[in-house]
PDB file of N, CA and C in Angstrom:
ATOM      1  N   UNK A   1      86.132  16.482 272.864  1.00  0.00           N
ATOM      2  CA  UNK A   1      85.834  17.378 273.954  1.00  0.00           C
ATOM      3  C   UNK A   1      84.479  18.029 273.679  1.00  0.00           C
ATOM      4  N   UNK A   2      83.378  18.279 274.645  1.00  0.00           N
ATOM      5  CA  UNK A   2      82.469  18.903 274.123  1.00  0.00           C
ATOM      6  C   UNK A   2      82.278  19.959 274.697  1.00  0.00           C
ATOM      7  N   UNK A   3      81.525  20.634 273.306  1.00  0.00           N
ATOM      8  CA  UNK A   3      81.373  22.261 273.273  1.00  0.00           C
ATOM      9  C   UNK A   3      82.114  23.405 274.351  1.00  0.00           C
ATOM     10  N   UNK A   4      80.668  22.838 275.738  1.00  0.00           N
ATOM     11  CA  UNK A   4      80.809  24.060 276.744  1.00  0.00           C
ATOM     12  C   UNK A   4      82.177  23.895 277.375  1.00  0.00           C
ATOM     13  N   UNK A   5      82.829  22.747 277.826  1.00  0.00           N
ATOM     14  CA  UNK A   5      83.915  22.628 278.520  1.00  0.00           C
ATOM     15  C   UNK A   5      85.376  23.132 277.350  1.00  0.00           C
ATOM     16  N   UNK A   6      85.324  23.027 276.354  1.00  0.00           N
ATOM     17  CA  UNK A   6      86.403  23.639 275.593  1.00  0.00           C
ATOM     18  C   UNK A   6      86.259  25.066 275.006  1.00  0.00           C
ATOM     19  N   UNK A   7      85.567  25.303 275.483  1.00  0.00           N
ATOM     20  CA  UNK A   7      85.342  26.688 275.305  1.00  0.00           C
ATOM     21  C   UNK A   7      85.249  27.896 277.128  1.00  0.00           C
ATOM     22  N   UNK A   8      84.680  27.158 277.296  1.00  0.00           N
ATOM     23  CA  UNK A   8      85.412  28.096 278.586  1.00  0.00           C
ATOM     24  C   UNK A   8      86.937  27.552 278.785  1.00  0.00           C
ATOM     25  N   UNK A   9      87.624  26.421 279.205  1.00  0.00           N
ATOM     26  CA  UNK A   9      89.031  26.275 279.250  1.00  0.00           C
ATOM     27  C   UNK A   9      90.120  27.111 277.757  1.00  0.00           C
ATOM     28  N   UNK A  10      89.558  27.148 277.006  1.00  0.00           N
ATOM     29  CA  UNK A  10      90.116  28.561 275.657  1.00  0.00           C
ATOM     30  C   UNK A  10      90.030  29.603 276.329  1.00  0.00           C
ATOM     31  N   UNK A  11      89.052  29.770 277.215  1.00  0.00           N
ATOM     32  CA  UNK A  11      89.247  31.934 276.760  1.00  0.00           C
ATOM     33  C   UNK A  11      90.043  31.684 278.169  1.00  0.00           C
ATOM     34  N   UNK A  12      89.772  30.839 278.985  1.00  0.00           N
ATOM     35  CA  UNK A  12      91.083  30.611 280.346  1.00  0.00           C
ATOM     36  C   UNK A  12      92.323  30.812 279.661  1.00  0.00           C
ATOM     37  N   UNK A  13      92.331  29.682 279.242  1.00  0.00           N
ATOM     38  CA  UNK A  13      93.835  29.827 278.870  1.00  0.00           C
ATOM     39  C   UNK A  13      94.294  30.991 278.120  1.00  0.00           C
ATOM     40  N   UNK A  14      93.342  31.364 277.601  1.00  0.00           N
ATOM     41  CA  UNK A  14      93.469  32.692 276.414  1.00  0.00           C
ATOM     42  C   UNK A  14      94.299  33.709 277.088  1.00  0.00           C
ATOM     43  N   UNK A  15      92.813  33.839 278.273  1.00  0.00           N
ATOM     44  CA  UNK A  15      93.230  35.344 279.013  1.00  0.00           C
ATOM     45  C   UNK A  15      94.406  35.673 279.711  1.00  0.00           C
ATOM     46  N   UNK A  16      94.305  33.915 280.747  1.00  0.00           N
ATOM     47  CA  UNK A  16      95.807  33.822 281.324  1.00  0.00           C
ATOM     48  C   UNK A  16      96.990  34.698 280.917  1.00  0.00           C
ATOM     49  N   UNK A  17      97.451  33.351 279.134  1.00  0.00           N
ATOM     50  CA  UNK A  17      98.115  33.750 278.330  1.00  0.00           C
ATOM     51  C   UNK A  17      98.623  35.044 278.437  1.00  0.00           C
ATOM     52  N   UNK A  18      97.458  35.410 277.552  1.00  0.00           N
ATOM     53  CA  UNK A  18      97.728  36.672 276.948  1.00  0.00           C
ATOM     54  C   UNK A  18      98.335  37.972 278.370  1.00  0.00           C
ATOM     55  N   UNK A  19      97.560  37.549 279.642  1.00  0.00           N
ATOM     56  CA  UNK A  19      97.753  38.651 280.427  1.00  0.00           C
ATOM     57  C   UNK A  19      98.664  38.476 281.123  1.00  0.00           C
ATOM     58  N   UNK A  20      99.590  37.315 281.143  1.00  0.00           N
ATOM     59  CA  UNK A  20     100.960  36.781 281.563  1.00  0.00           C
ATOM     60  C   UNK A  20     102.158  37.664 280.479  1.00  0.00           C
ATOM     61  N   UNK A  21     101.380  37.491 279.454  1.00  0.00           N
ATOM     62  CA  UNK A  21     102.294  37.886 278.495  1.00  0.00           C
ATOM     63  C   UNK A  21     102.466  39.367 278.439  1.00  0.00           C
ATOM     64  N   UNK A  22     101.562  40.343 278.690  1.00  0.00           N
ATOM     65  CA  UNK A  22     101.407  41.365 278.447  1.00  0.00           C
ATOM     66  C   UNK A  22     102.240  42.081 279.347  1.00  0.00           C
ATOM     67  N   UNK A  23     101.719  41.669 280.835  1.00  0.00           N
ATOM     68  CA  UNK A  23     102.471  42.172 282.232  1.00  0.00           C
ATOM     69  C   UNK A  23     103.831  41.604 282.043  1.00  0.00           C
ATOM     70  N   UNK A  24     104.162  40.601 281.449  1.00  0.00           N
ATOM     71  CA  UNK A  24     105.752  40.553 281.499  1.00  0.00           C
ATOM     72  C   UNK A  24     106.079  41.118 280.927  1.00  0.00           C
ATOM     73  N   UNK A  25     105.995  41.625 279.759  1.00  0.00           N
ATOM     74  CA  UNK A  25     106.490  42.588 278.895  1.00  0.00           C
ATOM     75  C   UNK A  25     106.584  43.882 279.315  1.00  0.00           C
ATOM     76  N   UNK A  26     105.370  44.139 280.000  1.00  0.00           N
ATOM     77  CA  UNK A  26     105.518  45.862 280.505  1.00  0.00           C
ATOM     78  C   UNK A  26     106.647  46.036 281.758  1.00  0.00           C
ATOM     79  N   UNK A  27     106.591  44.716 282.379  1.00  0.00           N
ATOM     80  CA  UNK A  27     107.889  44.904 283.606  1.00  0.00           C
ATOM     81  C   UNK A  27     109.147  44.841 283.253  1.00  0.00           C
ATOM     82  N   UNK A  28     109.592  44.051 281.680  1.00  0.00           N
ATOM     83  CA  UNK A  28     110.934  43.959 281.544  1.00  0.00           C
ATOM     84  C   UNK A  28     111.074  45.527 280.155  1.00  0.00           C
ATOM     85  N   UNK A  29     109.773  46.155 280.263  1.00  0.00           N
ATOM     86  CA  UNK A  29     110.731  47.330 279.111  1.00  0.00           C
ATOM     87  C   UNK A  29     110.415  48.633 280.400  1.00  0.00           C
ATOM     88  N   UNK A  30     110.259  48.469 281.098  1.00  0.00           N
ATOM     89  CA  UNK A  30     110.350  49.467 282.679  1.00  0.00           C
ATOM     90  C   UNK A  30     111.514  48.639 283.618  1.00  0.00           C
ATOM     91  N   UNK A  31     112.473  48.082 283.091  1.00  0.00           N
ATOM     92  CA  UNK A  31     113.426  47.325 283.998  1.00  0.00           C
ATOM     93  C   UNK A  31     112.874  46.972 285.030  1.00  0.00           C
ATOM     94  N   UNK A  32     111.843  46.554 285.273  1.00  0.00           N
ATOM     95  CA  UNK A  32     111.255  46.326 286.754  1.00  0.00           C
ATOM     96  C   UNK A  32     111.797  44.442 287.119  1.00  0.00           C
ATOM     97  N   UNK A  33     111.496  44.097 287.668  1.00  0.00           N
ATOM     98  CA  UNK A  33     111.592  42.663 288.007  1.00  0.00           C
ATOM     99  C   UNK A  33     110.418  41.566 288.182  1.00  0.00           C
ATOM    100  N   UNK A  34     110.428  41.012 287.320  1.00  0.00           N
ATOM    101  CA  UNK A  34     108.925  39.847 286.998  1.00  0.00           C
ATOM    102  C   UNK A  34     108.672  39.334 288.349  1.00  0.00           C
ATOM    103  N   UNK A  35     109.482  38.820 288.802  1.00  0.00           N
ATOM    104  CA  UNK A  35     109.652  38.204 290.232  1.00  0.00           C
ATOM    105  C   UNK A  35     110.681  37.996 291.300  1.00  0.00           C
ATOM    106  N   UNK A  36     110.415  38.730 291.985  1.00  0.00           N
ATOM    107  CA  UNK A  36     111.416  39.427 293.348  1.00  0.00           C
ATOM    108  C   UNK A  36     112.260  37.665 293.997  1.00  0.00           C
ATOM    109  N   UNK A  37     113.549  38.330 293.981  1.00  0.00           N
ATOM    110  CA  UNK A  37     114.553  37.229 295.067  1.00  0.00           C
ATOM    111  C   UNK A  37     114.845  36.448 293.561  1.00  0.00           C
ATOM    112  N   UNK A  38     114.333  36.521 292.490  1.00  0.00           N
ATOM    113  CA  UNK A  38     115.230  35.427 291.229  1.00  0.00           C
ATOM    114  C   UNK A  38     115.943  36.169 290.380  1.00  0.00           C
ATOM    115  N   UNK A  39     116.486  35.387 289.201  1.00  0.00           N
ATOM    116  CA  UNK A  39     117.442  35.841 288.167  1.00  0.00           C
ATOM    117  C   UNK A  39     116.288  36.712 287.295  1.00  0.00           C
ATOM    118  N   UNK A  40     116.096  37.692 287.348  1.00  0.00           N
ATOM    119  CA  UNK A  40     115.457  38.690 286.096  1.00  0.00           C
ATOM    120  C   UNK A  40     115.666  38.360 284.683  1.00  0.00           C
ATOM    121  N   UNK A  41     116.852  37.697 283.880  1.00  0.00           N
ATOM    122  CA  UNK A  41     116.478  36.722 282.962  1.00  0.00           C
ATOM    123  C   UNK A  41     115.843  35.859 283.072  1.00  0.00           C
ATOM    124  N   UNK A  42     116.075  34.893 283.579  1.00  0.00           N
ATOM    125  CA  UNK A  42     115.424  33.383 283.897  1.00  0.00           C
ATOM    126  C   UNK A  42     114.195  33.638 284.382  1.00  0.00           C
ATOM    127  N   UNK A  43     113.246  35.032 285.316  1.00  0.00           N
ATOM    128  CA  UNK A  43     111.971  34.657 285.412  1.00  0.00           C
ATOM    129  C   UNK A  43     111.444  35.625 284.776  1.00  0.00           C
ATOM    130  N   UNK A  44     112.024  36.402 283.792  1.00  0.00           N
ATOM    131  CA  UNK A  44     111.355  36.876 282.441  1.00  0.00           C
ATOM    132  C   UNK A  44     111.006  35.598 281.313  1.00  0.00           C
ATOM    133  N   UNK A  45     112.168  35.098 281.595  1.00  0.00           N
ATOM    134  CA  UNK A  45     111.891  34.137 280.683  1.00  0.00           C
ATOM    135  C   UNK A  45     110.979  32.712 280.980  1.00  0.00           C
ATOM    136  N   UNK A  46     110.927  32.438 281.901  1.00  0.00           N
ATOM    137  CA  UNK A  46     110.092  31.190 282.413  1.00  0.00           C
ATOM    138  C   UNK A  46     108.765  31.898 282.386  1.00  0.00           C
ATOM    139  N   UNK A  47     108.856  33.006 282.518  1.00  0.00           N
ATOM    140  CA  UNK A  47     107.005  33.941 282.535  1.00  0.00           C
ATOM    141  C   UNK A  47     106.599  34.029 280.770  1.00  0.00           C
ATOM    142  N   UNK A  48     107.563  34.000 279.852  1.00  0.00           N
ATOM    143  CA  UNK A  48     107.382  34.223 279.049  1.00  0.00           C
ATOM    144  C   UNK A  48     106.791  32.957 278.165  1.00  0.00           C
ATOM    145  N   UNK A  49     107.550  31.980 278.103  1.00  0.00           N
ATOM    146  CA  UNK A  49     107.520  30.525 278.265  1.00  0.00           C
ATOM    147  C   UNK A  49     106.009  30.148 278.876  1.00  0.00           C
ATOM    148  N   UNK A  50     105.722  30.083 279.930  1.00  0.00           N
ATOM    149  CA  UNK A  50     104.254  29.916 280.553  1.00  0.00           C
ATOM    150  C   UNK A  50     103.381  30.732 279.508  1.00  0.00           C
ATOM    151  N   UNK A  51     103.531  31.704 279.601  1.00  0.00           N
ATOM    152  CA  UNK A  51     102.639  32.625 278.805  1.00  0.00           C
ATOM    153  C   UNK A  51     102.573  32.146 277.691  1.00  0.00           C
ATOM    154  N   UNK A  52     103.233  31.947 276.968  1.00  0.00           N
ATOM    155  CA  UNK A  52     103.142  31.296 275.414  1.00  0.00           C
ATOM    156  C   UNK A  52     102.161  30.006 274.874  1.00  0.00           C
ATOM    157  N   UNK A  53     102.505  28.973 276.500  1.00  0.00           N
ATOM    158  CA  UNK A  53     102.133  27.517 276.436  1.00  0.00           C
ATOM    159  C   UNK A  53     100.731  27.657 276.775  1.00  0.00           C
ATOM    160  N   UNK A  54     100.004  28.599 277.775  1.00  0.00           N
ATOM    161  CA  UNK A  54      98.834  28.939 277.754  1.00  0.00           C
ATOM    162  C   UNK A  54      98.099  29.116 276.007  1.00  0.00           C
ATOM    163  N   UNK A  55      98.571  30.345 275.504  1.00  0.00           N
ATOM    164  CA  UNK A  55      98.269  30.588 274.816  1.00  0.00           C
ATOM    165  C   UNK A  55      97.733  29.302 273.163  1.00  0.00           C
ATOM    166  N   UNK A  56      98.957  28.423 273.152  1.00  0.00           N
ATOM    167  CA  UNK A  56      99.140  27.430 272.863  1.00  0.00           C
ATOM    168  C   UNK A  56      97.856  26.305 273.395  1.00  0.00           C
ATOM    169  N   UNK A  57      97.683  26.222 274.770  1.00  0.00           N
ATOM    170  CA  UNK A  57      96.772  25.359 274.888  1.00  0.00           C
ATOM    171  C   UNK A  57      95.461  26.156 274.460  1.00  0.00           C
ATOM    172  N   UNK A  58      95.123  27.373 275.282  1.00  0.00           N
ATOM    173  CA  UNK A  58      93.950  28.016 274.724  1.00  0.00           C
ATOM    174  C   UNK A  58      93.539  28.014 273.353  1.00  0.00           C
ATOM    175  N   UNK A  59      94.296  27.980 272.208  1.00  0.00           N
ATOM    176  CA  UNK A  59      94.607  28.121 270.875  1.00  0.00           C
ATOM    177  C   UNK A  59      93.864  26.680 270.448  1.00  0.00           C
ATOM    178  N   UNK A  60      93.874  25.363 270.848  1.00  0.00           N
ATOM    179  CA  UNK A  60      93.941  24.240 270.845  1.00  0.00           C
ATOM    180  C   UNK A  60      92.425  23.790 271.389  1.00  0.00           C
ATOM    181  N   UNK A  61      92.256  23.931 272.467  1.00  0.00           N
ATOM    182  CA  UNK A  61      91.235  24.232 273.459  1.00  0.00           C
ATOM    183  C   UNK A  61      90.176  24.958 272.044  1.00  0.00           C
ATOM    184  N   UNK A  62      90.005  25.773 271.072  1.00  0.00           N
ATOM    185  CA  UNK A  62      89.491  26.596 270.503  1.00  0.00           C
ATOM    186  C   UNK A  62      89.193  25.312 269.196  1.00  0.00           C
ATOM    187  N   UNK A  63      90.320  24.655 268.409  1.00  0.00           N
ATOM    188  CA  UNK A  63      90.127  23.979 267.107  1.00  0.00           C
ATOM    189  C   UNK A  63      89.276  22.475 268.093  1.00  0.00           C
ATOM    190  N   UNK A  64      89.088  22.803 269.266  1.00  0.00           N
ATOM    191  CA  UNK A  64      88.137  21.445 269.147  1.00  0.00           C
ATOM    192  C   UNK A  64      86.537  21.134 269.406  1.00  0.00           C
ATOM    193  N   UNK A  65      86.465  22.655 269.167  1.00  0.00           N
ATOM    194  CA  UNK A  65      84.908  23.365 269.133  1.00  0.00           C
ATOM    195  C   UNK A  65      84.174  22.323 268.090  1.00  0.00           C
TER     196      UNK A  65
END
């Protein structure tokens, strides 16, 4: 992969990540609901899941600098 293109798709995925991750967290310790009309487990957890795999690719996206 070169340079410029794996490095902007990292801090994408980074930020995504990380800001998927962050906002889910602040909605499930305020009991709020990640996403309206579903199971509040299941789309805490599928948000959480996404969030991770971002992070994961961004992470990846980074060792091929």
């Amino acid at each position: 992969m070169e340079r410029g293109p794996a490095l902007f798709a990292g801090i994408v995925f980074a930020l995504f990540g990380g800001g998927l991750l962050v906002w889910t967290a602040v909605r499930v310790r305020q009991r709020q609901p990640v996403a309206h009309g579903v199971n509040p487990v299941a789309s805490a957890t599928l948000a959480g899941v996404v969030s991770v795999i971002a992070l994961i690719l961004g992470t990846w996206c980074f060792t091929r600098l």
